[in-house]
C-alpha atoms as a PDB file:
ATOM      1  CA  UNK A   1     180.516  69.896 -71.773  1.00  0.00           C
ATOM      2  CA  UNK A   2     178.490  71.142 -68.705  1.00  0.00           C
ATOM      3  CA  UNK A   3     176.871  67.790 -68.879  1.00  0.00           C
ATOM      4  CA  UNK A   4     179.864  66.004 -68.574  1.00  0.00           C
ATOM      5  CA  UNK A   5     181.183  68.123 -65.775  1.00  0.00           C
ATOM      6  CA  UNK A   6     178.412  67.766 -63.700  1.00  0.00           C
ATOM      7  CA  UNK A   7     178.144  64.282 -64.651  1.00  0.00           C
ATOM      8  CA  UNK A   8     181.719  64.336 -63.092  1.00  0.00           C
ATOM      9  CA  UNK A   9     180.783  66.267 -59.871  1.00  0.00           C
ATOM     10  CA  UNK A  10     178.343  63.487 -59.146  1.00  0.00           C
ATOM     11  CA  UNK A  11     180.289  60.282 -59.617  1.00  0.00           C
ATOM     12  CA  UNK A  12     182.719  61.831 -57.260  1.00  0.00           C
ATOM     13  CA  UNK A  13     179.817  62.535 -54.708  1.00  0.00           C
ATOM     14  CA  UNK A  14     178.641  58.590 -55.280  1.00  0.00           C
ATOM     15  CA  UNK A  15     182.004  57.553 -54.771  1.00  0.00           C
ATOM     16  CA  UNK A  16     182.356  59.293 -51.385  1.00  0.00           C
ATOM     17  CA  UNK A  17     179.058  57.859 -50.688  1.00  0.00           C
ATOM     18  CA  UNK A  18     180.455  54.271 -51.066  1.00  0.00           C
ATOM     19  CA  UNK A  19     183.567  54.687 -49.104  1.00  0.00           C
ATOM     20  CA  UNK A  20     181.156  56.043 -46.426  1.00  0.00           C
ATOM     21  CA  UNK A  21     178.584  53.493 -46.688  1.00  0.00           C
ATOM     22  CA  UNK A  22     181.543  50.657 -46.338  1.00  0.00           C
ATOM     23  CA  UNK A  23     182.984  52.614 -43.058  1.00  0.00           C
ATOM     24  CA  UNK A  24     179.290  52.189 -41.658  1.00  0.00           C
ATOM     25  CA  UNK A  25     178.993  48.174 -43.222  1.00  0.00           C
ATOM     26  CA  UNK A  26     182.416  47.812 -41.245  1.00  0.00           C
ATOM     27  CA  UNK A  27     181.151  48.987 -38.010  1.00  0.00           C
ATOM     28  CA  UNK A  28     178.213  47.075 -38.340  1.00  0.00           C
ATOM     29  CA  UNK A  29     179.698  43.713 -39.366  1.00  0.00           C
ATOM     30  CA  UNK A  30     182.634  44.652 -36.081  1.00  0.00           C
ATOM     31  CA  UNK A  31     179.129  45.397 -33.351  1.00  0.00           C
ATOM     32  CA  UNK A  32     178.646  42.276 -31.674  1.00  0.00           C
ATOM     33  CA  UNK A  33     175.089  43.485 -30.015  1.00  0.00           C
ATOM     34  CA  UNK A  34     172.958  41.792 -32.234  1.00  0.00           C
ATOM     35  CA  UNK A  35     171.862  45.048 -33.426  1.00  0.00           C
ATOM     36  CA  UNK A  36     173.724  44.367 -37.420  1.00  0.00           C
ATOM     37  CA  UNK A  37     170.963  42.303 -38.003  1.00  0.00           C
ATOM     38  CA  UNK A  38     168.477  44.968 -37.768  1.00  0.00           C
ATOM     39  CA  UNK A  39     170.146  47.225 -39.464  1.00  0.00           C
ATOM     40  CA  UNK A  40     171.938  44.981 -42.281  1.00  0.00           C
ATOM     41  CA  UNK A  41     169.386  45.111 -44.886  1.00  0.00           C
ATOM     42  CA  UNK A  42     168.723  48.646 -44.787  1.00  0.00           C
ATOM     43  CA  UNK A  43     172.688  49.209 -45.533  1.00  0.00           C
ATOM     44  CA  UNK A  44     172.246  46.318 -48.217  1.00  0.00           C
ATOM     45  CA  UNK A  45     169.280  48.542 -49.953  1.00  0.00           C
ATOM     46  CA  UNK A  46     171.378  51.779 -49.549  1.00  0.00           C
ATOM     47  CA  UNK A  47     174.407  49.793 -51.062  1.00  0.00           C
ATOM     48  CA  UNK A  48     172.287  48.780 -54.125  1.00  0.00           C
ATOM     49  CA  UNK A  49     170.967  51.945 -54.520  1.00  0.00           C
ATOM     50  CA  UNK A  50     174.356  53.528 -54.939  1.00  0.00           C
ATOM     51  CA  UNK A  51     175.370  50.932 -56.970  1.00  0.00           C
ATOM     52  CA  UNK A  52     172.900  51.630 -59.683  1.00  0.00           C
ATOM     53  CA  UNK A  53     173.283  55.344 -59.369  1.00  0.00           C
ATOM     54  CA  UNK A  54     176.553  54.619 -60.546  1.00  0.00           C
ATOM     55  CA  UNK A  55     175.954  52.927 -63.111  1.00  0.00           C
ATOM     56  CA  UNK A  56     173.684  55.101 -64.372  1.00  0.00           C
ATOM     57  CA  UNK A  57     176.391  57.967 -64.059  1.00  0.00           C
ATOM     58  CA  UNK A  58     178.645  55.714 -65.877  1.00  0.00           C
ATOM     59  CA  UNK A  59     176.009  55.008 -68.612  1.00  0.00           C
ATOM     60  CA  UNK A  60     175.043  58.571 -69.388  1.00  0.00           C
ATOM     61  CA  UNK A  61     179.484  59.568 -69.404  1.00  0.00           C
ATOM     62  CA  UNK A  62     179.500  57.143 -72.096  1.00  0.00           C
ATOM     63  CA  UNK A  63     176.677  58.557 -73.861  1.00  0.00           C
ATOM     64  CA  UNK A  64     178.060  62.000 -73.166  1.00  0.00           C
ATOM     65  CA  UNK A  65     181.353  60.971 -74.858  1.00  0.00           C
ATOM     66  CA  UNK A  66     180.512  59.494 -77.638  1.00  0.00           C
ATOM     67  CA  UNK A  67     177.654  62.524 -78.892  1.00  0.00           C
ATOM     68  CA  UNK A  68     181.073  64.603 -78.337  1.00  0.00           C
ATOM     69  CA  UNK A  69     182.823  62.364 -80.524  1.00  0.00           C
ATOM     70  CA  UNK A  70     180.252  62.304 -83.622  1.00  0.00           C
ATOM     71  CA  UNK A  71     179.546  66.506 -83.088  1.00  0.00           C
END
């Protein structure tokens, strides 16, 4: 179970991560300087990055859950 809890504790840290990371995408995308561009694709590779640690999170619950279920 201490697994799954801090499998927990994470996915809520990644989710707070996202919200954050589409505040900053919405500031960007709203800055008319020309300066989005140059900063775009690093929020892209950040984005993609959270996205798979997510995933992975959500992968390893699953695992969790069903070891739980067959113990």
């Amino acid at each position: 179970m201490e697994l799954q809890d801090y499998c927990n504790a994470i996915s809520i840290e990644i989710n707070a991560c996202q919200e954050k990371l589409s505040a900053i995408k919405k500031i960007v995308e709203a800055d008319s300087s020309g300066l989005n561009a140059n900063i775009r694709p690093f929020i892209e590779q950040l984005d993609q990055l959270i996205g798979q640690l997510d995933r992975k999170i959500v992968k390893t619950q699953l695992r969790i859950s069903q070891k739980e279920i067959l113990l």
